[in-house]
Protein backbone atom coordinates (compact mmCIF):
# COMPACT_ATOMS: atom_id res chain seq x y z
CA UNK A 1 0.00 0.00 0.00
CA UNK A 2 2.80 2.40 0.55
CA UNK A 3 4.83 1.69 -2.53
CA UNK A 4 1.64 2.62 -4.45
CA UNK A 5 1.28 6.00 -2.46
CA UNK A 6 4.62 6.58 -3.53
CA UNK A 7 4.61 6.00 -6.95
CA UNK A 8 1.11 8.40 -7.61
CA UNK A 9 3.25 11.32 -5.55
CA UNK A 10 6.08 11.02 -7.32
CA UNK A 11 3.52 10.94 -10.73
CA UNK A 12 1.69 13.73 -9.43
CA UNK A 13 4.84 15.98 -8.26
CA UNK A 14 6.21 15.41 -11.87
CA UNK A 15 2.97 16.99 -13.50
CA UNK A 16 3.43 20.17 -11.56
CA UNK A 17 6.77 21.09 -12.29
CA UNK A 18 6.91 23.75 -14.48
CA UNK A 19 8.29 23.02 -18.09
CA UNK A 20 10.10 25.51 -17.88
CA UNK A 21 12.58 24.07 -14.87
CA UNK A 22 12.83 20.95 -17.59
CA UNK A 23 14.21 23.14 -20.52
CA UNK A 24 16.51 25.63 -18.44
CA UNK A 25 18.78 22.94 -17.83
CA UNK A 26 19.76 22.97 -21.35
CA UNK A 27 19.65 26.45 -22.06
CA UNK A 28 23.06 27.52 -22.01
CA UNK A 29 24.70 24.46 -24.19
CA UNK A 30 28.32 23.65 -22.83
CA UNK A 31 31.35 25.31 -25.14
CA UNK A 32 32.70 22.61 -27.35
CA UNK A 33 36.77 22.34 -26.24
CA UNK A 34 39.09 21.26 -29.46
CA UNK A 35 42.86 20.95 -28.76
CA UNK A 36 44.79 22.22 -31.50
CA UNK A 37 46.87 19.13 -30.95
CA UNK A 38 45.53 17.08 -33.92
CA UNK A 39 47.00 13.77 -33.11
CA UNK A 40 44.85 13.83 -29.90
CA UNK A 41 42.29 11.09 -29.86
CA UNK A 42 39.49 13.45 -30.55
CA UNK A 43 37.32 11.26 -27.79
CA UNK A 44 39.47 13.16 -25.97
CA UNK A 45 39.20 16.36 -26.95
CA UNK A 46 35.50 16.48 -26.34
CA UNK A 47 35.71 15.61 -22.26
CA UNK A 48 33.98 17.86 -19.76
CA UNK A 49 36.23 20.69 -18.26
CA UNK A 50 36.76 19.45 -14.86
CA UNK A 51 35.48 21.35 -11.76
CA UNK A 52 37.70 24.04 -10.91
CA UNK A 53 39.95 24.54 -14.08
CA UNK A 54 40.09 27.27 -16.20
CA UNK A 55 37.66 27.91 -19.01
CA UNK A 56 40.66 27.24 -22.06
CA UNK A 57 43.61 25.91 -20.46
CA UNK A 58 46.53 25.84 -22.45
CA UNK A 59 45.40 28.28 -24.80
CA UNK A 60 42.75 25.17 -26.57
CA UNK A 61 40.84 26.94 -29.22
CA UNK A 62 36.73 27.23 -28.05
CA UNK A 63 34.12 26.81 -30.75
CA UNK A 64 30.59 28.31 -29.65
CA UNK A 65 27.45 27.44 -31.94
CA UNK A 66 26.61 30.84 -33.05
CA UNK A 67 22.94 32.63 -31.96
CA UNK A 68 20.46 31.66 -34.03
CA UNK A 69 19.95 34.37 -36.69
CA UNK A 70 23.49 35.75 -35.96
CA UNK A 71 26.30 35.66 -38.98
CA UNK A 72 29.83 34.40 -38.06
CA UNK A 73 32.45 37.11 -37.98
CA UNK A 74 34.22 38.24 -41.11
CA UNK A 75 37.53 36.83 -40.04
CA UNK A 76 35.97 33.53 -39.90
CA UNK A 77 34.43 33.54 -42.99
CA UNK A 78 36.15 31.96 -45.82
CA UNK A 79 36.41 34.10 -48.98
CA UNK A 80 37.14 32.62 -51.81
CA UNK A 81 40.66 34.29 -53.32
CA UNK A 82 39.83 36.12 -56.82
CA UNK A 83 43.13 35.99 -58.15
CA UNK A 84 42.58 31.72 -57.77
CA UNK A 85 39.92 32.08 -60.69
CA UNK A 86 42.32 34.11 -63.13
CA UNK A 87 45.31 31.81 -62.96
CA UNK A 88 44.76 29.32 -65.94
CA UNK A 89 46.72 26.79 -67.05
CA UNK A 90 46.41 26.36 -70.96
CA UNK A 91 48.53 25.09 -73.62
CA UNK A 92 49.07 27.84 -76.44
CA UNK A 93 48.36 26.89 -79.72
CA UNK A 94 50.41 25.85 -81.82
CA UNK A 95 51.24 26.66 -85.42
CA UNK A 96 49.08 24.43 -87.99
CA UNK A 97 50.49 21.88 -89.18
CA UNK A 98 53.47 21.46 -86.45
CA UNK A 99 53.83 19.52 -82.93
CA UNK A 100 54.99 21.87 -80.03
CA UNK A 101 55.87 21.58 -76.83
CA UNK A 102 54.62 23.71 -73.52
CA UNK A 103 55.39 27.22 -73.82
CA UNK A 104 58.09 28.10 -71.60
CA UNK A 105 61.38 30.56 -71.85
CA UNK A 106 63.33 31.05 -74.33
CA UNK A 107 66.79 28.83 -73.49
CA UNK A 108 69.53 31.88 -73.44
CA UNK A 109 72.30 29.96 -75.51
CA UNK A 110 70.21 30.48 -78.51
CA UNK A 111 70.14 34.39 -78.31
CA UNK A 112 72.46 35.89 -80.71
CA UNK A 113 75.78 36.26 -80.00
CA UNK A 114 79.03 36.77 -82.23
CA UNK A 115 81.18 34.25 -81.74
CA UNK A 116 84.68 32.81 -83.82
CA UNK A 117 84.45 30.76 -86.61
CA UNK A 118 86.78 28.44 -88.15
CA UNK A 119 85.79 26.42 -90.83
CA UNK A 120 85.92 26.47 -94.79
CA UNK A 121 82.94 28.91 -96.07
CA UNK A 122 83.55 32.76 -96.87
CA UNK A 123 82.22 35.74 -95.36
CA UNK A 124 78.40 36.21 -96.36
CA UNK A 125 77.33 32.54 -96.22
CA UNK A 126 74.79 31.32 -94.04
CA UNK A 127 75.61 27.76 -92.19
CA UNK A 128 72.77 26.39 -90.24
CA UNK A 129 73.91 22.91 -87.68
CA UNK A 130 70.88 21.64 -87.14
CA UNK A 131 72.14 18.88 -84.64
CA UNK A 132 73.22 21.89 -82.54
CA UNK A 133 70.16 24.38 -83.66
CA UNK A 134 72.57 27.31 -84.42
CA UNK A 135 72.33 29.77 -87.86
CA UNK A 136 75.90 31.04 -88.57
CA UNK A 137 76.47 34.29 -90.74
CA UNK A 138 79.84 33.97 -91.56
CA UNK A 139 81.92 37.66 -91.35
CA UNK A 140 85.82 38.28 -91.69
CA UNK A 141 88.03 38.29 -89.42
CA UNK A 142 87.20 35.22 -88.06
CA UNK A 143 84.39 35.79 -86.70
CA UNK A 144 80.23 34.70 -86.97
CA UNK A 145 77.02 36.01 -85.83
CA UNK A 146 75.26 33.35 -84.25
CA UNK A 147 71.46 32.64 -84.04
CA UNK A 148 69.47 29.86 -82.36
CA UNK A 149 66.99 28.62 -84.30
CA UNK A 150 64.55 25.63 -84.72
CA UNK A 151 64.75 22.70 -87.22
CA UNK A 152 62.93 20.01 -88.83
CA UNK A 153 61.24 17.57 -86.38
CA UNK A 154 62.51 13.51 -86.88
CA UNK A 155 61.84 12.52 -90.04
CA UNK A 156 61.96 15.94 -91.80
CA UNK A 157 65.55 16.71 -91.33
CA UNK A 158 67.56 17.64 -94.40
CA UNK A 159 71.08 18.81 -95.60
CA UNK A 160 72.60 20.34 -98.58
CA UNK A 161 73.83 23.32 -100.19
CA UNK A 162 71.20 25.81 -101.92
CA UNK A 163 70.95 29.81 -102.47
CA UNK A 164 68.36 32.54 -101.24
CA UNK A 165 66.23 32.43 -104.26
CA UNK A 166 64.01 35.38 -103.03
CA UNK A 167 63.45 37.56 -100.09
CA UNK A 168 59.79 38.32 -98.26
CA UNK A 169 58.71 40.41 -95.58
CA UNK A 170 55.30 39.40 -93.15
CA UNK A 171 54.83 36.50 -96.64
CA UNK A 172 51.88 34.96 -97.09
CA UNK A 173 51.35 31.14 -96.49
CA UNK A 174 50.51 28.41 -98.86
CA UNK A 175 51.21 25.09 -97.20
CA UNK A 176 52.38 22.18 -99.78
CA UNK A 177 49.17 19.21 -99.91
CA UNK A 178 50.89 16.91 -98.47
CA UNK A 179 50.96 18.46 -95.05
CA UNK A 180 47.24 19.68 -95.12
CA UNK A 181 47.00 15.82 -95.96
CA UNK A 182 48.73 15.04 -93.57
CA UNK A 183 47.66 16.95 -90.23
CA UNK A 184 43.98 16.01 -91.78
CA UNK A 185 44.87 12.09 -90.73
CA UNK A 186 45.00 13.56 -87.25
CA UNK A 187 42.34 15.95 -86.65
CA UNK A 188 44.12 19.43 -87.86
CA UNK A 189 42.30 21.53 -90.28
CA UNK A 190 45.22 23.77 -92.04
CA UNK A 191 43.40 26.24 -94.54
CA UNK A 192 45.25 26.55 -98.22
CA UNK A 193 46.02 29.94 -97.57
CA UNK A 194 47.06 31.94 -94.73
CA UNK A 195 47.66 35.90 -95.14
CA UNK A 196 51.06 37.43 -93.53
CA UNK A 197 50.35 38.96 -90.42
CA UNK A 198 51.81 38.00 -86.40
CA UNK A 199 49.79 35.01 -86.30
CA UNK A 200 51.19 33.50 -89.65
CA UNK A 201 53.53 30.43 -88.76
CA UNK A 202 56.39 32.01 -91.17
CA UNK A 203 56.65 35.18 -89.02
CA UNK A 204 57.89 38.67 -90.00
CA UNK A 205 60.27 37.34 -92.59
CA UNK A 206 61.06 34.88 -94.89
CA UNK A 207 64.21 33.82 -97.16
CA UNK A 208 63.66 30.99 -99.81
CA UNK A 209 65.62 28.34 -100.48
CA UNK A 210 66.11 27.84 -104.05
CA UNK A 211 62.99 25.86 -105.74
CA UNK A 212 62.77 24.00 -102.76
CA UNK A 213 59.72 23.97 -100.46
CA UNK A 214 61.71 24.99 -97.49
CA UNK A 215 62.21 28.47 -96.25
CA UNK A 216 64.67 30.10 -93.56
CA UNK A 217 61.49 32.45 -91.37
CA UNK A 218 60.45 34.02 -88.33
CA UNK A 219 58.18 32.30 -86.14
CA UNK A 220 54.69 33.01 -83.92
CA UNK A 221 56.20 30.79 -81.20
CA UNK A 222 59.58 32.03 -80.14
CA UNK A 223 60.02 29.39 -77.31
CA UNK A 224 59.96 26.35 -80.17
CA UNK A 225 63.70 27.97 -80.74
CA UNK A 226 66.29 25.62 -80.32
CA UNK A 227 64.30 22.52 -80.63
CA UNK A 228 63.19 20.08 -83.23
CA UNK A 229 59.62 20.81 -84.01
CA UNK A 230 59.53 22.19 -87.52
CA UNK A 231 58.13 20.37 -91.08
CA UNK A 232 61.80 20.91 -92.61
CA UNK A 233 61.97 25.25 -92.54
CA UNK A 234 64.86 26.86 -90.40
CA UNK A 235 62.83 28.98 -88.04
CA UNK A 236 63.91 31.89 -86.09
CA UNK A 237 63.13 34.53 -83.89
CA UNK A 238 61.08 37.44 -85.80
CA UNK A 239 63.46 39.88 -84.47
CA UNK A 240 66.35 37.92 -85.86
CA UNK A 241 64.67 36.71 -88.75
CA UNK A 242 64.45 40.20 -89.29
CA UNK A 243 68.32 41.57 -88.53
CA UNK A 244 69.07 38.56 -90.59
CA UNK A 245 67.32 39.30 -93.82
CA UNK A 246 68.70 43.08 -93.48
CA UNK A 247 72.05 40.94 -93.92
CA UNK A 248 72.20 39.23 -96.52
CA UNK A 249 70.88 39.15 -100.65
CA UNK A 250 69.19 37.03 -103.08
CA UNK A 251 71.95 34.64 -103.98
CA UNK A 252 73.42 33.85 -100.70
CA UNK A 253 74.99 31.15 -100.11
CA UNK A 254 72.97 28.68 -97.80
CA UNK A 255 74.71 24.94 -96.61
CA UNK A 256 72.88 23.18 -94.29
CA UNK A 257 74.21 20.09 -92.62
């Protein structure tokens, strides 16, 4: 009889405490403690503060859930850097009809330079080493200007001795069938005819080599200098295609080996 006395006070006592006794306890919501120690077992990291110790002992970094409504402070706020979405990383085009690599710097070797020369051909010829990517202008006195400059790619390497059969400046581009056949096979539409202009694969200038197809020319991508990458041509530089062809005359001597 007195255990079931009990139980209906303890029923009925329950009933009139006020709800809001109940929800007071939870309130104010303990701070959430993180150690910035992140190789502590994060179990952890998420114990209650003992009684007695101080609210962030050893300088442990408190995270409070934010009022309801409120907005996080500006210095927590992650903004998104602009600068992040203008850096792109894309491959420049290259001319039709030729493989290139990246676009980086120009190596500094193949800058011109005058430097001595040796061997068997008289002042005003033009010797082009294509194994080392160097244009020679023979001068007297023992002596050469030097240019880097880029050759044919494997397979389209060539040597012999020929003459500048006619000068052109910014020249047009007509690109022989077989390479518009060719870069067709793999997806690369060249068009027939290309007007001169900075964005013309022959450049500012243009000295051709006897009746052959191949030319000695500037370039719309300076960094291909000093590698193999061309279709057969002797590229250059446009500003030493250009201080080039102020050098020399139809009927120069060309040997290329």
């Amino acid at each position: 009889m007195k255990s079931a006395y009990f139980v209906l006070a303890s029923l009925f006592m329950a009933a009139t405490v006020p709800s809001v006794m109940a929800s007071d306890r939870y309130a104010t919501k303990p701070p959430v403690v993180m150690s910035p120690d992140l190789s502590a077992p994060w179990v952890m990291q998420l114990r209650a503060r003992p009684v007695g110790s101080p609210v962030n002992p050893r300088g442990y970094v408190v995270f409070s859930e934010p009022r309801t409504g409120s907005t996080l402070p500006r210095r927590n706020r992650q903004v998104a850097n602009p600068a992040a979405r203008e850096v792109g990383f894309q491959r420049p085009e290259p001319p039709a009809g030729e493989d290139q690599p990246r676009k980086r710097a120009m190596d500094p070797q193949f800058l011109p330079q005058t430097v001595a020369y040796d061997g068997p051909e008289q002042p005003g010829t033009i010797v082009i080493d294509t194994s080392q990517r160097f244009l020679f202008l023979v001068e007297a006195n023992g002596q050469a200007q030097r240019y880097g400059v880029g050759v044919g790619k494997e397979g389209f390497g060539w040597s012999g001795t020929n003459a500048v059969s006619r000068k052109a400046e910014w020249p047009d581009w007509y690109p022989p069938a077989d390479m518009i056949e060719r870069e067709a096979q793999k997806g690369h539409y060249i068009p027939a005819h290309m007007e001169g202009g900075i964005a013309n694969p022959l450049g500012a200038r243009a000295l051709y080599l006897g009746s052959t197809l191949y030319r000695i020319h500037g370039t719309n991508a300076p960094w291909t200098i000093g590698h193999a990458v061309s279709s057969g041509c002797i590229r250059m530089r446009n500003e030493d295609v250009i201080d080039l062809y102020q050098k020399v005359n139809v009927g120069t001597k060309v040997v290329v080996r």
